[in-house]
Protein backbone atom coordinates (compact mmCIF):
# COMPACT_ATOMS: atom_id res chain seq x y z
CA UNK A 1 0.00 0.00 0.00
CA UNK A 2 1.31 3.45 -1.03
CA UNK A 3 0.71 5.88 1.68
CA UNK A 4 1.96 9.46 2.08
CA UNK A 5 4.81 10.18 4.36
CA UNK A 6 2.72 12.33 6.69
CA UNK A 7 0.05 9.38 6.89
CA UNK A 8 2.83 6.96 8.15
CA UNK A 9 4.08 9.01 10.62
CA UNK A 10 0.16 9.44 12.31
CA UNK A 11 0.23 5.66 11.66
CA UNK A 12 2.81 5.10 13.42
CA UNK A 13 2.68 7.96 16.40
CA UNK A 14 -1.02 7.99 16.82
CA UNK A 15 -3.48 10.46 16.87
CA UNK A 16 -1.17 12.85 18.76
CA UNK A 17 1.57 13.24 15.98
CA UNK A 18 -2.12 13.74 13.59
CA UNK A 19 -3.28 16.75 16.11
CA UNK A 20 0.38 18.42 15.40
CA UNK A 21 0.68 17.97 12.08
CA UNK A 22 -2.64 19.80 11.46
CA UNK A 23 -1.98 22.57 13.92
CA UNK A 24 0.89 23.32 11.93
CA UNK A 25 -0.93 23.12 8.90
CA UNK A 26 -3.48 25.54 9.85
CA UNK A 27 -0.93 27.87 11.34
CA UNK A 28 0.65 27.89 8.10
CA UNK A 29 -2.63 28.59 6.04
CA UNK A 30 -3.40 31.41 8.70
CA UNK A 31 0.19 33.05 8.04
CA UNK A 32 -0.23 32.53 4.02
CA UNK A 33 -3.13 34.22 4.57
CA UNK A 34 -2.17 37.25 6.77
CA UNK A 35 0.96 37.56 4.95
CA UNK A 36 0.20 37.06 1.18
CA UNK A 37 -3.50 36.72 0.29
CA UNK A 38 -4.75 39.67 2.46
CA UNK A 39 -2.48 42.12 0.74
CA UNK A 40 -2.96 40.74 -2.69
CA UNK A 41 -6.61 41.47 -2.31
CA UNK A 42 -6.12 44.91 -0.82
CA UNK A 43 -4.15 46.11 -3.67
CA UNK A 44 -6.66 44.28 -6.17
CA UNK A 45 -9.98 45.94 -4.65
CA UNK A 46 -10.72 49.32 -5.75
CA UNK A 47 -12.67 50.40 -3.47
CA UNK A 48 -10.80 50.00 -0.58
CA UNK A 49 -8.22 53.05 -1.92
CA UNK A 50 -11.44 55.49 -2.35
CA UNK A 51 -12.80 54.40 1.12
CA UNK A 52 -9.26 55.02 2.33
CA UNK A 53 -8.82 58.80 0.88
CA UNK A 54 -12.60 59.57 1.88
CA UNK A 55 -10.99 58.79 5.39
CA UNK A 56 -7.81 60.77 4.96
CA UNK A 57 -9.71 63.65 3.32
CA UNK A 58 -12.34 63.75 6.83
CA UNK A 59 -9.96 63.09 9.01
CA UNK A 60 -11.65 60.44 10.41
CA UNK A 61 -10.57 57.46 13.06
CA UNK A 62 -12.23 54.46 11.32
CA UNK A 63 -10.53 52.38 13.88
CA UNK A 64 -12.98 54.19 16.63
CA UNK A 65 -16.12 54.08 14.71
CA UNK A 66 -15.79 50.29 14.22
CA UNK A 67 -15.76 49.89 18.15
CA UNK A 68 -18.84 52.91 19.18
CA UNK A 69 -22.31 52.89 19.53
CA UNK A 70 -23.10 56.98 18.81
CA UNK A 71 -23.85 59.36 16.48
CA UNK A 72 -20.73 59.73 15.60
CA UNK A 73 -20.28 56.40 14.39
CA UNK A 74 -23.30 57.00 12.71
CA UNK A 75 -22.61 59.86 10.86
CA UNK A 76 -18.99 58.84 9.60
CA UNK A 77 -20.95 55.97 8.06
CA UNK A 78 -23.77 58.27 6.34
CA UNK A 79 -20.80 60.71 5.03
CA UNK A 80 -18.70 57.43 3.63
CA UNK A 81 -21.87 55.99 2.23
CA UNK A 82 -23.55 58.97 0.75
CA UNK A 83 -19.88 59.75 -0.78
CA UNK A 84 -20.21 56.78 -2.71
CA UNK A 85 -23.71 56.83 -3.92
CA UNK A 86 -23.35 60.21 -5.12
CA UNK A 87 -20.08 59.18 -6.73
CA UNK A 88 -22.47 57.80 -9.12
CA UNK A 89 -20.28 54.20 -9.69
CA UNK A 90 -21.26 51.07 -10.90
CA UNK A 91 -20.04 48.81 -8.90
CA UNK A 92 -21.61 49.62 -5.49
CA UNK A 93 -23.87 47.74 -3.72
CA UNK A 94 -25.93 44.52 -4.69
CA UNK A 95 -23.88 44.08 -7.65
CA UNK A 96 -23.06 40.36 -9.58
CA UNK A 97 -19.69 40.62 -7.81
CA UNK A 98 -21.17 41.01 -4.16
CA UNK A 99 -23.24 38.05 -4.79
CA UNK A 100 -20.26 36.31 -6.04
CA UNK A 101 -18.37 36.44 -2.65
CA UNK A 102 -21.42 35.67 -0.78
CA UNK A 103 -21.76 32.63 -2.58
CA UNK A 104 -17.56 31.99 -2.87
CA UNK A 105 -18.00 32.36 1.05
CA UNK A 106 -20.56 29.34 1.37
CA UNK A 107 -18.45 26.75 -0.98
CA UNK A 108 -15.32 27.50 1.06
CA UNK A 109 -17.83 27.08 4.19
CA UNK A 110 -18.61 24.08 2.76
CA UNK A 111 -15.31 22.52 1.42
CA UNK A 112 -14.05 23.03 5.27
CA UNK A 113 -16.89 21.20 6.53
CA UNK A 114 -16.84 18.44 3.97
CA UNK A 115 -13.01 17.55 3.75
CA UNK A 116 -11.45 19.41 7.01
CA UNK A 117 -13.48 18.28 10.22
């Protein structure tokens, strides 16, 4: 029987060596993701640079409005979102693309259930 290296080893060890092996694993993925996905899809997302000026441009401390419940949260959200309707683009809101990554969401939601736990 062919097996793969990694297979022997939790063979051989038990399910202990088989708990390390994927903790490393997923430690990995979570690093390649931090580290080379996230700012691949920054830089590819054009949005994220207009959201980013409107910020600059407002001075406005996104970090603080993520974390309050008050008007001002409120209002910094109404200023960024009326910016962008009256910006009078295409590509905001309920568009093919948003539905996309809804959707890309569930299969990857569903691939982990299916094939990692």
């Amino acid at each position: 029987m062919n097996t793969s290296p990694i297979k022997e080893m939790c063979m051989k060890n038990g399910p202990k060596s088989k708990a390390w092996v994927k903790l490393i694993f997923y430690s990995f993925l979570i690093w390649v993701f931090g580290w080379v996905v996230g700012p691949y899809i920054e830089k590819t997302i054009p949005i994220y640079t207009e959201i980013t000026q409107v910020v600059e441009e407002q001075n406005i401390d996104s970090a603080a409005y993520m974390y309050m419940d008050s008007v001002g949260s409120y209002d910094g959200e109404y200023y960024l979102t009326d910016s962008f309707k009256h910006a009078r683009r295409d590509d905001y809101g309920l568009t093919k693309a948003f539905f996309a990554g809804i959707i890309s969401c569930f299969l990857i939601l569903g691939a982990g259930w299916r094939y990692v736990l």
